[in-house]
Protein backbone atom coordinates (compact mmCIF):
# COMPACT_ATOMS: atom_id res chain seq x y z
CA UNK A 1 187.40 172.61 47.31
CA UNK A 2 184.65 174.16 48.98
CA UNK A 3 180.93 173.16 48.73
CA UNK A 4 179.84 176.50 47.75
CA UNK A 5 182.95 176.62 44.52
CA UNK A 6 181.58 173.37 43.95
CA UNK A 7 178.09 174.10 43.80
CA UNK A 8 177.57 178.29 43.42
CA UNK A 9 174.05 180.05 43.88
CA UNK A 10 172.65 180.42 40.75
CA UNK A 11 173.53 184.01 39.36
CA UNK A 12 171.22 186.65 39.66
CA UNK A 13 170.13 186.89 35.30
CA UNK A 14 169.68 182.96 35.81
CA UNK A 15 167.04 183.74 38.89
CA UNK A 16 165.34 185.96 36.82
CA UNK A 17 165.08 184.06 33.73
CA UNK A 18 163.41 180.69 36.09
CA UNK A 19 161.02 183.54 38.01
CA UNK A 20 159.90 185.07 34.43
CA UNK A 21 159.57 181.27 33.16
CA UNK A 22 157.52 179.94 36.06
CA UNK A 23 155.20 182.98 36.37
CA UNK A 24 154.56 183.18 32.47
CA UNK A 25 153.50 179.35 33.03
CA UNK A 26 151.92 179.19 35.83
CA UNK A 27 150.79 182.55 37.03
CA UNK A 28 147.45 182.11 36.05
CA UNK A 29 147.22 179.43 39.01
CA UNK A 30 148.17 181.82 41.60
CA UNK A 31 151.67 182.20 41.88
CA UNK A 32 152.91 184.67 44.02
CA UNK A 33 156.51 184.05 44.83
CA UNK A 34 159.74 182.00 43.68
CA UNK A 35 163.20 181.14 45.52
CA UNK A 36 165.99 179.24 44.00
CA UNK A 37 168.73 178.68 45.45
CA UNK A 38 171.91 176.00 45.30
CA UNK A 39 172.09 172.67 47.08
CA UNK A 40 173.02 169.40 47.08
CA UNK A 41 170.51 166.34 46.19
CA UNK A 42 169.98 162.97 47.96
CA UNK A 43 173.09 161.59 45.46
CA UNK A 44 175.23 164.39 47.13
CA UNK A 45 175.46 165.74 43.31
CA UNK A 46 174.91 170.04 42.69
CA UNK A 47 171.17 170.47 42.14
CA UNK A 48 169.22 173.83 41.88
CA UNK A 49 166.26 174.05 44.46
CA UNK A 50 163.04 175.98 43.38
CA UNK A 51 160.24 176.63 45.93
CA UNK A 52 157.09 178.09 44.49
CA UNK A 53 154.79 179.69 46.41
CA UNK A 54 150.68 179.98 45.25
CA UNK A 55 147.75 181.77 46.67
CA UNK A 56 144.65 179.71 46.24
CA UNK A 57 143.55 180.10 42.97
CA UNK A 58 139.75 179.87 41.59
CA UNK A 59 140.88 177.89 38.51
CA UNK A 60 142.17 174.09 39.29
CA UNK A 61 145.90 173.26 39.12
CA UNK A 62 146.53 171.50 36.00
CA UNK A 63 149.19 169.07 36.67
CA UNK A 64 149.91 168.63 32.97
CA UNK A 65 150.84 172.73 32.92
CA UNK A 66 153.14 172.01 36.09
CA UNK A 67 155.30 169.17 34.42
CA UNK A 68 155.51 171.20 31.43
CA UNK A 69 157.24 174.08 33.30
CA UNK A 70 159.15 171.77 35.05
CA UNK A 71 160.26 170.53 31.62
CA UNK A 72 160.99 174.00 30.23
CA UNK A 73 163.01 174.87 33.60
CA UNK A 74 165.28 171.33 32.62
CA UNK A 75 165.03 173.15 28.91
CA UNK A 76 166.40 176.25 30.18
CA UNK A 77 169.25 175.64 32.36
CA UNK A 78 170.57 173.14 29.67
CA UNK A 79 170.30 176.10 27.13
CA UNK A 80 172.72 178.13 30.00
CA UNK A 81 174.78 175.32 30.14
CA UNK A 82 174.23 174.51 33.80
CA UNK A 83 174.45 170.96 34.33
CA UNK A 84 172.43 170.72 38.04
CA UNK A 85 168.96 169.26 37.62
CA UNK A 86 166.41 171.63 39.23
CA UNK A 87 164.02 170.70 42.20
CA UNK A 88 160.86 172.34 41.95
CA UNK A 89 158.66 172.48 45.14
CA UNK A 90 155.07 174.04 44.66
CA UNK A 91 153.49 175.21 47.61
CA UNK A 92 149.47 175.06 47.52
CA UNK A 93 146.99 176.15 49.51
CA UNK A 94 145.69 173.35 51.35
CA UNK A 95 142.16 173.90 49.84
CA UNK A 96 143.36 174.25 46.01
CA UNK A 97 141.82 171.73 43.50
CA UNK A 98 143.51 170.24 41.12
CA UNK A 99 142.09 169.33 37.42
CA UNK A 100 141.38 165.49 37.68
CA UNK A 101 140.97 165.56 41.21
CA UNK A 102 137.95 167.25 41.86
């Protein structure tokens, strides 16, 4: 069996559904771009790999708002039965506060 049967990209409705979710969470800090695609963790078990991309942003990251959309991402591929735990990466400007951190 080959890697990619065992572990397919994440179909296109899927990529939509994590973009929409991510920018309805966390657009308001910035965020201007999302990739996902398929992988393998550390474990060598399927995972789903999310890179997030943010311009800097006038209002602080809250890192409360992040873990909850990292929550809802778990949330949603559970709800389309798709077992791989997602990896979320967020890319920040290297200037951009974060709330608590100031």
């Amino acid at each position: 069996m080959s890697e990619r049967s065992r572990n397919p990209d994440p179909p296109p409705e899927l990529v939509r559904e994590i973009e929409a979710l991510l920018e309805e969470r966390l657009g308001r800090f910035g965020l201007e771009r999302v990739e996902v695609r398929a992988g393998f963790d550390h474990a060598g078990e399927p995972a789903i790999f999310v890179d997030a991309w943010y311009r800097l942003s006038e209002e602080p990251i809250d890192p409360e708002a992040l873990a909850e959309a990292h929550r809802a991402l778990v949330d949603l591929l559970v709800e389309r039965n798709d077992e791989r735990f997602p990896y979320v990466r967020d890319h920040f400007d290297k200037k951009q506060r974060v709330r608590g951190f100031e």
